[in-house]
N, C-alpha and C. Protein backbone atom coordinates (compact mmCIF):
# COMPACT_ATOMS: atom_id res chain seq x y z
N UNK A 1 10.20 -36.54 50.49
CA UNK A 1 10.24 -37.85 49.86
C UNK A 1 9.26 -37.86 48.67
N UNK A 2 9.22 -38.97 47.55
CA UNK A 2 8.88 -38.80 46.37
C UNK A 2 9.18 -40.35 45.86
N UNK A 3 7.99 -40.80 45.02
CA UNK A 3 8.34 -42.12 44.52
C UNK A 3 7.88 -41.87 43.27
N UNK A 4 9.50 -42.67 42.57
CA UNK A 4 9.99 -42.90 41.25
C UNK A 4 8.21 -43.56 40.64
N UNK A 5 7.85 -43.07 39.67
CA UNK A 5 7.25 -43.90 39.05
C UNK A 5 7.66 -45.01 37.87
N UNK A 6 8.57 -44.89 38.08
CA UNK A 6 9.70 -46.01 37.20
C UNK A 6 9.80 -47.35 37.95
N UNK A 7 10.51 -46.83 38.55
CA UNK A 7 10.87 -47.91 40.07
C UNK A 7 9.83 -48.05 41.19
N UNK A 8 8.90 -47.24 41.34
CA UNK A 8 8.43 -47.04 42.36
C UNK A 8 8.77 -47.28 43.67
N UNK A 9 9.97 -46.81 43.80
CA UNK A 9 10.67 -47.08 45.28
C UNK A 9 10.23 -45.11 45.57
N UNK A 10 10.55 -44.69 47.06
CA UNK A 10 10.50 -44.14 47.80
C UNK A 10 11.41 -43.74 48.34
N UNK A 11 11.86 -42.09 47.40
CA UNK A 11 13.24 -41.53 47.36
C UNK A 11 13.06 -40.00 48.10
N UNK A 12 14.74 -39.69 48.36
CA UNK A 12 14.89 -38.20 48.83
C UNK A 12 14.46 -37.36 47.48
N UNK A 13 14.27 -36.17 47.97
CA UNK A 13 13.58 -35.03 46.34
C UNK A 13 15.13 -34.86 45.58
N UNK A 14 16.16 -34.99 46.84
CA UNK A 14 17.29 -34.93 45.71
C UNK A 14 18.00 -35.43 44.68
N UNK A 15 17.38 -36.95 45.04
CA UNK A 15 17.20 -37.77 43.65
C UNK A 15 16.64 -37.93 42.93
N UNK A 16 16.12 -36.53 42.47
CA UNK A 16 15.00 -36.57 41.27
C UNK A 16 15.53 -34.94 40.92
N UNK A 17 15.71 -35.15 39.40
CA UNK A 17 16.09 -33.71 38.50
C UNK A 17 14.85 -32.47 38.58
N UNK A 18 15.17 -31.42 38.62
CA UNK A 18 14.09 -30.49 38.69
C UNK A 18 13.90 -30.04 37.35
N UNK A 19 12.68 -29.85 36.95
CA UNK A 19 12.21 -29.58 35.56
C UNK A 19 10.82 -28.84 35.30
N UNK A 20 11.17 -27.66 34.66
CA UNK A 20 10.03 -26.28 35.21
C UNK A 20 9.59 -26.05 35.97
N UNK A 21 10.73 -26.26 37.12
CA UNK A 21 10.17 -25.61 38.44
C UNK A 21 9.22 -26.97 39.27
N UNK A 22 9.88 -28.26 38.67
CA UNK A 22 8.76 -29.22 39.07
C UNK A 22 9.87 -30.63 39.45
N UNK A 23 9.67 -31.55 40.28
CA UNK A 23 10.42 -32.54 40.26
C UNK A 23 9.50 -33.07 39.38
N UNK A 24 11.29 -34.11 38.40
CA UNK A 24 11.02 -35.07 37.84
C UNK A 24 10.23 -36.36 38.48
N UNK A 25 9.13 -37.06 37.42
CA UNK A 25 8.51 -38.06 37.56
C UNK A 25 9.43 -39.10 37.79
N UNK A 26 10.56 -39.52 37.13
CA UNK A 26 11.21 -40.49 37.53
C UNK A 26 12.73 -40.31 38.16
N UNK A 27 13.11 -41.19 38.66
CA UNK A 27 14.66 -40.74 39.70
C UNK A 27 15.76 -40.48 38.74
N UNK A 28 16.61 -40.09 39.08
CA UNK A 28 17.78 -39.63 38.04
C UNK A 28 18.60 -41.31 37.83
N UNK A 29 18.58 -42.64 38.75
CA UNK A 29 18.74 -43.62 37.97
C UNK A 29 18.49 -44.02 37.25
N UNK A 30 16.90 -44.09 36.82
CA UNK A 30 16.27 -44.30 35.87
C UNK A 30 16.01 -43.88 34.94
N UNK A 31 16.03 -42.25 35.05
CA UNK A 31 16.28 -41.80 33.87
C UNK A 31 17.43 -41.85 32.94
N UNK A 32 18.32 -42.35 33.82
CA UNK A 32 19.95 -42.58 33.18
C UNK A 32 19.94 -44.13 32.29
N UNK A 33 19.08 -45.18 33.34
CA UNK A 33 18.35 -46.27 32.46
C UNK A 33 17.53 -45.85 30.81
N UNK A 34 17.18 -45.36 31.52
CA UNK A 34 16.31 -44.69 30.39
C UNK A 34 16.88 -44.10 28.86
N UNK A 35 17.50 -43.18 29.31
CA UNK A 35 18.06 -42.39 28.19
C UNK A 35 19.28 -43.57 27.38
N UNK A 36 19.87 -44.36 28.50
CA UNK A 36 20.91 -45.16 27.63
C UNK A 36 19.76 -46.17 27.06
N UNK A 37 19.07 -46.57 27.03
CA UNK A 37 17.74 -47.28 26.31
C UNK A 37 17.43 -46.48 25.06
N UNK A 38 16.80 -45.88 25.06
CA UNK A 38 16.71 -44.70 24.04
C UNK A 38 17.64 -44.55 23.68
N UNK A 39 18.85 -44.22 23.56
CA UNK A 39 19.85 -44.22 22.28
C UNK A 39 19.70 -45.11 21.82
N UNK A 40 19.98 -46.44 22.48
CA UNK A 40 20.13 -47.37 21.67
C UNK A 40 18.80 -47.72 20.44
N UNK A 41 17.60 -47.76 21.06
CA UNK A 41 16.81 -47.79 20.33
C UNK A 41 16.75 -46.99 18.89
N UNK A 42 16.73 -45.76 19.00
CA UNK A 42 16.83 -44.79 18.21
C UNK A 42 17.76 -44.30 17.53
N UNK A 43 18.96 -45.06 17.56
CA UNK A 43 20.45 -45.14 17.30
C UNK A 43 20.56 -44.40 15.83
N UNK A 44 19.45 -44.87 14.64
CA UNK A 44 19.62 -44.22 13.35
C UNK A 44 19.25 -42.55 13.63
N UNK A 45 17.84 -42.79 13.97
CA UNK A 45 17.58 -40.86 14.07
C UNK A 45 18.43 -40.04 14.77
N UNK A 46 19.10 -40.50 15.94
CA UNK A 46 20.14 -39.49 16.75
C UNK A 46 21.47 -39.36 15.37
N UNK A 47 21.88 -40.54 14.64
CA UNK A 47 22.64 -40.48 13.76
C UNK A 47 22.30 -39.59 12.92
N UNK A 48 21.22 -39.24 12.35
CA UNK A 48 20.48 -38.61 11.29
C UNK A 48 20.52 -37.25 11.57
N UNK A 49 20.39 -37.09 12.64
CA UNK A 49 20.25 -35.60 13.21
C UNK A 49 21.71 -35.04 13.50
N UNK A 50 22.61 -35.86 14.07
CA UNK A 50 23.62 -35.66 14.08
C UNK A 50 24.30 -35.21 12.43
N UNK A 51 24.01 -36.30 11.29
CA UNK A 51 24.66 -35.89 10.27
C UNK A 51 23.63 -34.61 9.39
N UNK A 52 22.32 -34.85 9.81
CA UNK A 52 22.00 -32.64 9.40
C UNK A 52 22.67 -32.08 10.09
N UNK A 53 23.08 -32.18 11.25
CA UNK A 53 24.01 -30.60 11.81
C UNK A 53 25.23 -30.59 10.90
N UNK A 54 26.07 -32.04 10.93
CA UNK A 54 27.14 -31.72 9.73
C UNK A 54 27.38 -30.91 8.69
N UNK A 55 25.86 -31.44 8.39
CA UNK A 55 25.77 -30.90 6.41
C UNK A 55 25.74 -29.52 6.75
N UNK A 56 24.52 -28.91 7.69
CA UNK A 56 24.47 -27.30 8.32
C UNK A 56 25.38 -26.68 7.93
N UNK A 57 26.42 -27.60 8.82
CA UNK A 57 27.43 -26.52 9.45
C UNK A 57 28.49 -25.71 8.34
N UNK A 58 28.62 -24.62 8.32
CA UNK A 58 29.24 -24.15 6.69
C UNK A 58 30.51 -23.62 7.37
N UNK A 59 31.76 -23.57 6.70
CA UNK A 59 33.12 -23.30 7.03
C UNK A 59 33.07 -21.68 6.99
N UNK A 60 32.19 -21.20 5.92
CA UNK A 60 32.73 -19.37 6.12
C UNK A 60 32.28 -18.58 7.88
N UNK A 61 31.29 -19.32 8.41
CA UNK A 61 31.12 -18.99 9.79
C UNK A 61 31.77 -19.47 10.84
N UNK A 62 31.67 -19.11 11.70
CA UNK A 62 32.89 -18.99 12.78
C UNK A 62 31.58 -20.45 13.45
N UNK A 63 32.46 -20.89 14.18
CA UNK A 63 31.98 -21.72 14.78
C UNK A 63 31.02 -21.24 16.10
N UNK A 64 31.00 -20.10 16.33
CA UNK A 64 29.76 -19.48 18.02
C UNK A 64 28.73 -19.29 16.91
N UNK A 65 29.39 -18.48 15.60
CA UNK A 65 27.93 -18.31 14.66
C UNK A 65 26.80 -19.08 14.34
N UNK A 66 27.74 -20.21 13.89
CA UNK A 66 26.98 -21.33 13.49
C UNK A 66 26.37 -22.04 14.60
N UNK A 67 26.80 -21.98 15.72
CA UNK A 67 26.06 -22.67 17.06
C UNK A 67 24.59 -21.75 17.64
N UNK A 68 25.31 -20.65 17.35
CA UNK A 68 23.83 -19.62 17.66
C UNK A 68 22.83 -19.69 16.80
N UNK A 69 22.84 -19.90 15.88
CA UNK A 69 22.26 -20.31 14.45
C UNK A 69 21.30 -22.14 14.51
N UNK A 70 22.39 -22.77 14.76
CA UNK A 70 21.96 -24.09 14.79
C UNK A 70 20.52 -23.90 16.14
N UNK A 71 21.29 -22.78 17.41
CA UNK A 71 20.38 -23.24 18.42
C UNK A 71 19.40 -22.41 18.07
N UNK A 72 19.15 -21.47 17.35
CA UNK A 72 18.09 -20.65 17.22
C UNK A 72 17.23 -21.62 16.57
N UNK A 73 17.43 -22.25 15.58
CA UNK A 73 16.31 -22.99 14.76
C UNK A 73 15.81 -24.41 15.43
N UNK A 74 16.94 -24.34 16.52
CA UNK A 74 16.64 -25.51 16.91
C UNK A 74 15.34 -25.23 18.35
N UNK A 75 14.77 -24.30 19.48
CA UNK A 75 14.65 -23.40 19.94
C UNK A 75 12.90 -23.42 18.81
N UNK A 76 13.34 -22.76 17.59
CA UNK A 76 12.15 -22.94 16.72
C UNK A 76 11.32 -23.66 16.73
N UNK A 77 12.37 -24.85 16.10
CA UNK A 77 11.38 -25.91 15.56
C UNK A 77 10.71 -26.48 17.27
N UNK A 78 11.44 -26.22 18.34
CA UNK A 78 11.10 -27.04 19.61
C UNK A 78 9.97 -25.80 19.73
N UNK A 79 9.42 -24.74 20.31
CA UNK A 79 8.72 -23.99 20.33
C UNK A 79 7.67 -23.73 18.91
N UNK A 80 7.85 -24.98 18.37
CA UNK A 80 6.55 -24.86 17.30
C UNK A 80 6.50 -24.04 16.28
N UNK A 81 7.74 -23.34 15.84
CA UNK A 81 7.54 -22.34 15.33
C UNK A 81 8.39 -23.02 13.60
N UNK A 82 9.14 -23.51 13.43
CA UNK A 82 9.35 -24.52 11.90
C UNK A 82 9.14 -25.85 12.59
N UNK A 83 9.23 -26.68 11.34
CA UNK A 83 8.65 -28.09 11.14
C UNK A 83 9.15 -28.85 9.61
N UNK A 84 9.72 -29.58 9.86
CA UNK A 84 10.56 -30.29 8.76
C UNK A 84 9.29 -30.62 7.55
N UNK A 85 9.62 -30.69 6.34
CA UNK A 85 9.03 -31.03 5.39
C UNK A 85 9.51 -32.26 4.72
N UNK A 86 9.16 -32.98 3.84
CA UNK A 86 9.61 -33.95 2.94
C UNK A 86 10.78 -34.29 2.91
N UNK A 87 11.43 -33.23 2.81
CA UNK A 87 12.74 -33.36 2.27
C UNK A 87 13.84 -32.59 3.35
N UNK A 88 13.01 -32.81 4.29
CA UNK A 88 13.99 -32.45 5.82
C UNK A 88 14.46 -31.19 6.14
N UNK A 89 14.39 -30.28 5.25
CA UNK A 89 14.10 -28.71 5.46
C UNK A 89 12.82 -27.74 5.77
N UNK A 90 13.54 -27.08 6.83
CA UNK A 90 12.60 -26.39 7.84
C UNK A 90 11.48 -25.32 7.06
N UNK A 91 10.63 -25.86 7.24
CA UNK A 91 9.81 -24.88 6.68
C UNK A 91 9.04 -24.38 7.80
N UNK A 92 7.96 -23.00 7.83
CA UNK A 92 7.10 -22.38 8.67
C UNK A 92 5.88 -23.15 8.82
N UNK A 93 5.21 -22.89 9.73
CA UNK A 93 3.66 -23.91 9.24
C UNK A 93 3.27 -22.89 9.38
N UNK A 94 1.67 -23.37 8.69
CA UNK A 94 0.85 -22.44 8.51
C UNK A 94 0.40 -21.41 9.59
N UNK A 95 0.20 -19.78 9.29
CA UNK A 95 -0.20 -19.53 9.95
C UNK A 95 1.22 -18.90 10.96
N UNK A 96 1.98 -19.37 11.15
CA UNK A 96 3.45 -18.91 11.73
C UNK A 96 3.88 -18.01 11.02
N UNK A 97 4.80 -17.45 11.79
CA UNK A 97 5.62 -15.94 11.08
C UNK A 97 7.56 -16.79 11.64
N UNK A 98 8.72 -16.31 10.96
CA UNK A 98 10.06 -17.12 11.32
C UNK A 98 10.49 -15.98 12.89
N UNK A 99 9.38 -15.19 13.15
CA UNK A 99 10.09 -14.55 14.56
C UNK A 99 9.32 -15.17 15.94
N UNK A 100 9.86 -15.37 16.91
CA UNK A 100 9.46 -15.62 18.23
C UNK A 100 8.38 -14.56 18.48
N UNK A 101 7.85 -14.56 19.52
CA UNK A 101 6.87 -13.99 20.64
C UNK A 101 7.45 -12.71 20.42
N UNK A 102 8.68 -12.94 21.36
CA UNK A 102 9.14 -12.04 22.10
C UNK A 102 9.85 -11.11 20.99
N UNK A 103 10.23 -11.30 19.91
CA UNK A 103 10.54 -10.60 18.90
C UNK A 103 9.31 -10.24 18.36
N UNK A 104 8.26 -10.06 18.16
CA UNK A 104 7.16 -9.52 17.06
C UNK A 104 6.90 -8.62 18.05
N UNK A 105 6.57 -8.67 19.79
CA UNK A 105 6.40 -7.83 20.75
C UNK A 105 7.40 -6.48 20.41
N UNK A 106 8.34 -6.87 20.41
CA UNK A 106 9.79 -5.90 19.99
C UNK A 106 9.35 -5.02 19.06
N UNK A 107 9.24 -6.01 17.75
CA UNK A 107 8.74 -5.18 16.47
C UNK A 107 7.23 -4.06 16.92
N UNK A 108 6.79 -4.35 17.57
CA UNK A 108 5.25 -3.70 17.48
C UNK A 108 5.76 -2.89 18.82
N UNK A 109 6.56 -2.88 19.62
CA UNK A 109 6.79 -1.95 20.45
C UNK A 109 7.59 -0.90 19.47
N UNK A 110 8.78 -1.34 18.78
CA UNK A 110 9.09 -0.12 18.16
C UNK A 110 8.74 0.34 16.87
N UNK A 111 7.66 -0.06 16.70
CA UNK A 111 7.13 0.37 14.86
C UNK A 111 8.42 -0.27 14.04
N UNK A 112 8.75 -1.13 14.16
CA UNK A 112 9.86 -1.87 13.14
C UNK A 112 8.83 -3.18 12.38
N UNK A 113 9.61 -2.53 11.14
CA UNK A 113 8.81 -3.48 9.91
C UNK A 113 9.85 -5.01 10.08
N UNK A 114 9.52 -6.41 9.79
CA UNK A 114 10.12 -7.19 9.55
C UNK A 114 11.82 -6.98 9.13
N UNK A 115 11.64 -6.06 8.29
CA UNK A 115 13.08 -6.11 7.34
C UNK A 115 13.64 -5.16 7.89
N UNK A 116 13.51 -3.93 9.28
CA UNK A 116 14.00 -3.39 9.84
C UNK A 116 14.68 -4.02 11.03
N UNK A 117 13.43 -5.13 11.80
CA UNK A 117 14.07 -5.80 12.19
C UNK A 117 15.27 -6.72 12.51
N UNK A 118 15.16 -7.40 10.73
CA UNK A 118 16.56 -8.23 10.11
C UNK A 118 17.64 -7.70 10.44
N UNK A 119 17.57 -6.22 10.31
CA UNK A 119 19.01 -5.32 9.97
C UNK A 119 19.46 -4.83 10.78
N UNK A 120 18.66 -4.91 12.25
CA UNK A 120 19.41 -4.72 13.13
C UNK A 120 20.60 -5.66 13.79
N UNK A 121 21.71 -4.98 14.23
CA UNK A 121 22.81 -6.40 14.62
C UNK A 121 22.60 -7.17 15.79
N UNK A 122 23.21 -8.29 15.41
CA UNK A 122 22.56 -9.35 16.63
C UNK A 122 23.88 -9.81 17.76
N UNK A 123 24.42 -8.35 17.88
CA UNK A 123 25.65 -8.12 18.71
C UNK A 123 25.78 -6.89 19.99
N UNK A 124 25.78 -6.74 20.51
CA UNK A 124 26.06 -5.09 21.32
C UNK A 124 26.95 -4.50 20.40
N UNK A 125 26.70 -3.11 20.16
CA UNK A 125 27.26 -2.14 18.99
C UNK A 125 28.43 -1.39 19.99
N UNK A 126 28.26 -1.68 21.13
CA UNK A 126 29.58 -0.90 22.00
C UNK A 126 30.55 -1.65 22.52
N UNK A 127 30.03 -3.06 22.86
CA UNK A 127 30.91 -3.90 23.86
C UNK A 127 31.51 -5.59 22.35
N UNK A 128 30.30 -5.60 22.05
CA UNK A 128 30.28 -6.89 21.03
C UNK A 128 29.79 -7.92 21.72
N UNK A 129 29.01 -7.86 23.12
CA UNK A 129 28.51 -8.95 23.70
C UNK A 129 27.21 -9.57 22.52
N UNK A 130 27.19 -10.72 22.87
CA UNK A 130 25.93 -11.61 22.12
C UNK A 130 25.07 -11.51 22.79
N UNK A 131 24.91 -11.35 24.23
CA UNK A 131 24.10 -12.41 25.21
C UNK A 131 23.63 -10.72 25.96
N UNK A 132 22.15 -10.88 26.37
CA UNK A 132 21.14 -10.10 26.60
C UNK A 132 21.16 -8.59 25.63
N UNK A 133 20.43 -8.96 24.91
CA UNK A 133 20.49 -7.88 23.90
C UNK A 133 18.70 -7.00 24.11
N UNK A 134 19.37 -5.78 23.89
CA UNK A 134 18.30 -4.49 23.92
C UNK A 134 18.17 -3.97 22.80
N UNK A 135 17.01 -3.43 21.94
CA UNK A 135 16.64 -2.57 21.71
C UNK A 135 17.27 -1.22 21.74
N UNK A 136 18.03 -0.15 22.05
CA UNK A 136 18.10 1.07 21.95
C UNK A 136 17.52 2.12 21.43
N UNK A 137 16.65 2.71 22.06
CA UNK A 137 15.91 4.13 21.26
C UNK A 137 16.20 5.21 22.15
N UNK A 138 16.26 6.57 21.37
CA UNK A 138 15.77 7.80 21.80
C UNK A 138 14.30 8.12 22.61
N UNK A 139 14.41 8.24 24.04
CA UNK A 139 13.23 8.23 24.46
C UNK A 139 12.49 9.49 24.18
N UNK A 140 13.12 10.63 23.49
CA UNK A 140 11.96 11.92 23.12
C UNK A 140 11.59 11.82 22.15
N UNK A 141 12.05 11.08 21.28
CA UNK A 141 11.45 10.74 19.70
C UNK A 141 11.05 9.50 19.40
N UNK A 142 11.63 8.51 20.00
CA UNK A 142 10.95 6.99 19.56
C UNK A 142 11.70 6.31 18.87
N UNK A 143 13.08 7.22 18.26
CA UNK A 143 13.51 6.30 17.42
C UNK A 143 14.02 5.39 17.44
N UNK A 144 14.17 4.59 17.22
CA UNK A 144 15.57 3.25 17.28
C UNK A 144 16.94 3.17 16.87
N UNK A 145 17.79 3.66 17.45
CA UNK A 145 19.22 3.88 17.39
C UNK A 145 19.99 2.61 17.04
N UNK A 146 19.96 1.58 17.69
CA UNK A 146 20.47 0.28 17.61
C UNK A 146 20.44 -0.79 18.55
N UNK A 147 21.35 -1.70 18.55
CA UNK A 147 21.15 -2.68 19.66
C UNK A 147 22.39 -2.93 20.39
N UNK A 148 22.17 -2.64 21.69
CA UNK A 148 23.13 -3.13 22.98
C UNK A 148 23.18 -3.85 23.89
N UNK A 149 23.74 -4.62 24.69
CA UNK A 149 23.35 -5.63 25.83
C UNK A 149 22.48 -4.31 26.75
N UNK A 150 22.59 -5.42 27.43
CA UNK A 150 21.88 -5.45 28.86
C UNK A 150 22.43 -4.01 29.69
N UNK A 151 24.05 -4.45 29.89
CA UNK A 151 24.91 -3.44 30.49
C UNK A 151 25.14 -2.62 30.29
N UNK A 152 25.13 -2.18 28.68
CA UNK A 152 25.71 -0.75 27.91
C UNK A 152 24.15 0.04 28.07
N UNK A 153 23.01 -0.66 27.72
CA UNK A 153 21.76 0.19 27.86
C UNK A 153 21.63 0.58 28.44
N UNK A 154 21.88 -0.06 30.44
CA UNK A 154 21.87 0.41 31.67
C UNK A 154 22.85 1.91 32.01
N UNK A 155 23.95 1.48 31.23
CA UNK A 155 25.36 2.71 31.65
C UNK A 155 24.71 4.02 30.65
N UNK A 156 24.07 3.58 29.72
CA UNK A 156 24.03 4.71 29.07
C UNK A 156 22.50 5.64 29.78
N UNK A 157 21.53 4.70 30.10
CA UNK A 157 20.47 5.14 31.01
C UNK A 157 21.03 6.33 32.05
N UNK A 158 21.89 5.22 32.84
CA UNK A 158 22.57 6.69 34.01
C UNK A 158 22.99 7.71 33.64
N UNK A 159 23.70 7.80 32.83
CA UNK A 159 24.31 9.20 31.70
C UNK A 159 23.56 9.83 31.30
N UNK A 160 21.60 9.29 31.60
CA UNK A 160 20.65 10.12 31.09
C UNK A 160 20.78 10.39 29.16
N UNK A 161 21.17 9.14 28.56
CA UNK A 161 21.90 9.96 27.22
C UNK A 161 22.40 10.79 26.67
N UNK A 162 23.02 11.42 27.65
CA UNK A 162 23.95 12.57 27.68
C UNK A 162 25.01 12.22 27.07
N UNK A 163 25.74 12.71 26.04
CA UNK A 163 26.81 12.14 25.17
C UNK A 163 27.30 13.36 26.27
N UNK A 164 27.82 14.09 26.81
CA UNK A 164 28.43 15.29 27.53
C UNK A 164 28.64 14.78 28.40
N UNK A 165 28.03 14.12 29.67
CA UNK A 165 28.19 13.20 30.64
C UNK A 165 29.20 12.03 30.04
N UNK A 166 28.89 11.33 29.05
CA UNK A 166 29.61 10.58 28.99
C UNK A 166 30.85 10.86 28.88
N UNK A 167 31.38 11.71 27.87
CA UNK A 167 32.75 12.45 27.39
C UNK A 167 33.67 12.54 28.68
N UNK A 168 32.53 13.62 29.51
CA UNK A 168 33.40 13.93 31.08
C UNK A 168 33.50 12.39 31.79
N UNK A 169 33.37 11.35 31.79
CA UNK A 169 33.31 10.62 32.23
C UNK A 169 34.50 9.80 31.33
N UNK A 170 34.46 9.67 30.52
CA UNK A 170 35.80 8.98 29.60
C UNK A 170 37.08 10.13 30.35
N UNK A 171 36.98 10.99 30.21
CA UNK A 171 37.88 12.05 30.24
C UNK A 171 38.35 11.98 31.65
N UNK A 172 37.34 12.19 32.75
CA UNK A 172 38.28 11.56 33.92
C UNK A 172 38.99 10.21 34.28
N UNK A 173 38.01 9.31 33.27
CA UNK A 173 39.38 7.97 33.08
C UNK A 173 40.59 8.22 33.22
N UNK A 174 40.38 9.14 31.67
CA UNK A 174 41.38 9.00 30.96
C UNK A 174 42.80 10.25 31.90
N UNK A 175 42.20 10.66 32.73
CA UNK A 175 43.49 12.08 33.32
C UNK A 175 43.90 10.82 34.69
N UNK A 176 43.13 9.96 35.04
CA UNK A 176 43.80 9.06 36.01
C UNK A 176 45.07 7.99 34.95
N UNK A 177 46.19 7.87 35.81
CA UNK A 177 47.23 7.41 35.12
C UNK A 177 47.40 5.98 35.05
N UNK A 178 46.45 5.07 35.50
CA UNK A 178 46.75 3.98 35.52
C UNK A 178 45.71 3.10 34.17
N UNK A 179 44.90 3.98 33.80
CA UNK A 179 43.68 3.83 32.56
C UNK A 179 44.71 4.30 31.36
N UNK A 180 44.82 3.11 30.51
CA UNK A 180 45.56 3.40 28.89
C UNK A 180 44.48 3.29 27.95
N UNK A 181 44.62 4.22 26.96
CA UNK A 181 44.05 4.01 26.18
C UNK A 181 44.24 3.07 25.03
């Protein structure tokens, strides 16, 4: 049990949203009070924000592009990292760099300069997945080969980077008859 500090009534924990690992301070009625309050109040800025994503949004990108894009900066600016200026474009604040944490870690794990960074693709180079992306290097030299999910890094781990392993391994696919190429 748990009381709303909204309502201060004396609720099950399941009526209250979990949020970092923490129940919410107020019950999920009230926060539903709540939030329809807040629109209304704030009715121009949600409008405002709504019509910058408009303007954003550019026709030569595919629409996942532009969403990965929108959420990356958006992600940013929420993690402190841009901050609107005058004229409503994102600028860095002082003292900030435009990469996350967890990207400059990346960079300084693999000796990658900023602009090496950039140029790597922000896709798996084997599968085309978006979503959990690796690093790839040569572990006897250090180098950085490219970038793959999660899954292709793992498959290629077991193969020991054996391009020979792998081959024999396509190759018995490929002599079973129900695998087309």
């Amino acid at each position: 049990m748990k009381k709303c500090s909204k309502c201060n009534r004396l609720l099950p924990e399941s009526s209250f949203k979990l949020r970092k690992g923490k129940l919410y301070y107020m019950c999920k009625e009230c926060e539903k009070e709540y939030m329809i309050e807040y629109r209304q109040r704030n009715k121009n800025h949600i409008n405002k924000q709504h019509s910058e994503y408009m303007r954003e949004y550019k026709k030569d990108e595919t629409k996942e592009e532009h969403l990965r894009n929108y959420f990356r900066n958006y992600m940013r600016k929420r993690n402190g990292v841009l901050e609107n200026n005058h004229r409503g474009k994102n600028q860095l604040r002082k003292g900030q760099t435009k990469y996350t944490k967890a990207q400059i870690i990346k960079m300084s794990r693999y000796n990658l300069t900023p602009e090496q960074f950039d140029a790597l693709p922000d896709y798996c180079e084997v599968c085309g997945s978006t979503t959990n992306l690796c690093i790839d290097h040569d572990h006897s030299t250090g180098k950085v080969r490219g970038t793959l999910c999660s899954r292709c890094n793992q498959a290629l781990g077991l193969m020991r980077d054996n391009y020979r392993n792998i081959i024999k391994l396509a190759n018995y696919l490929i002599k079973d008859e129900t695998v087309q190429i």
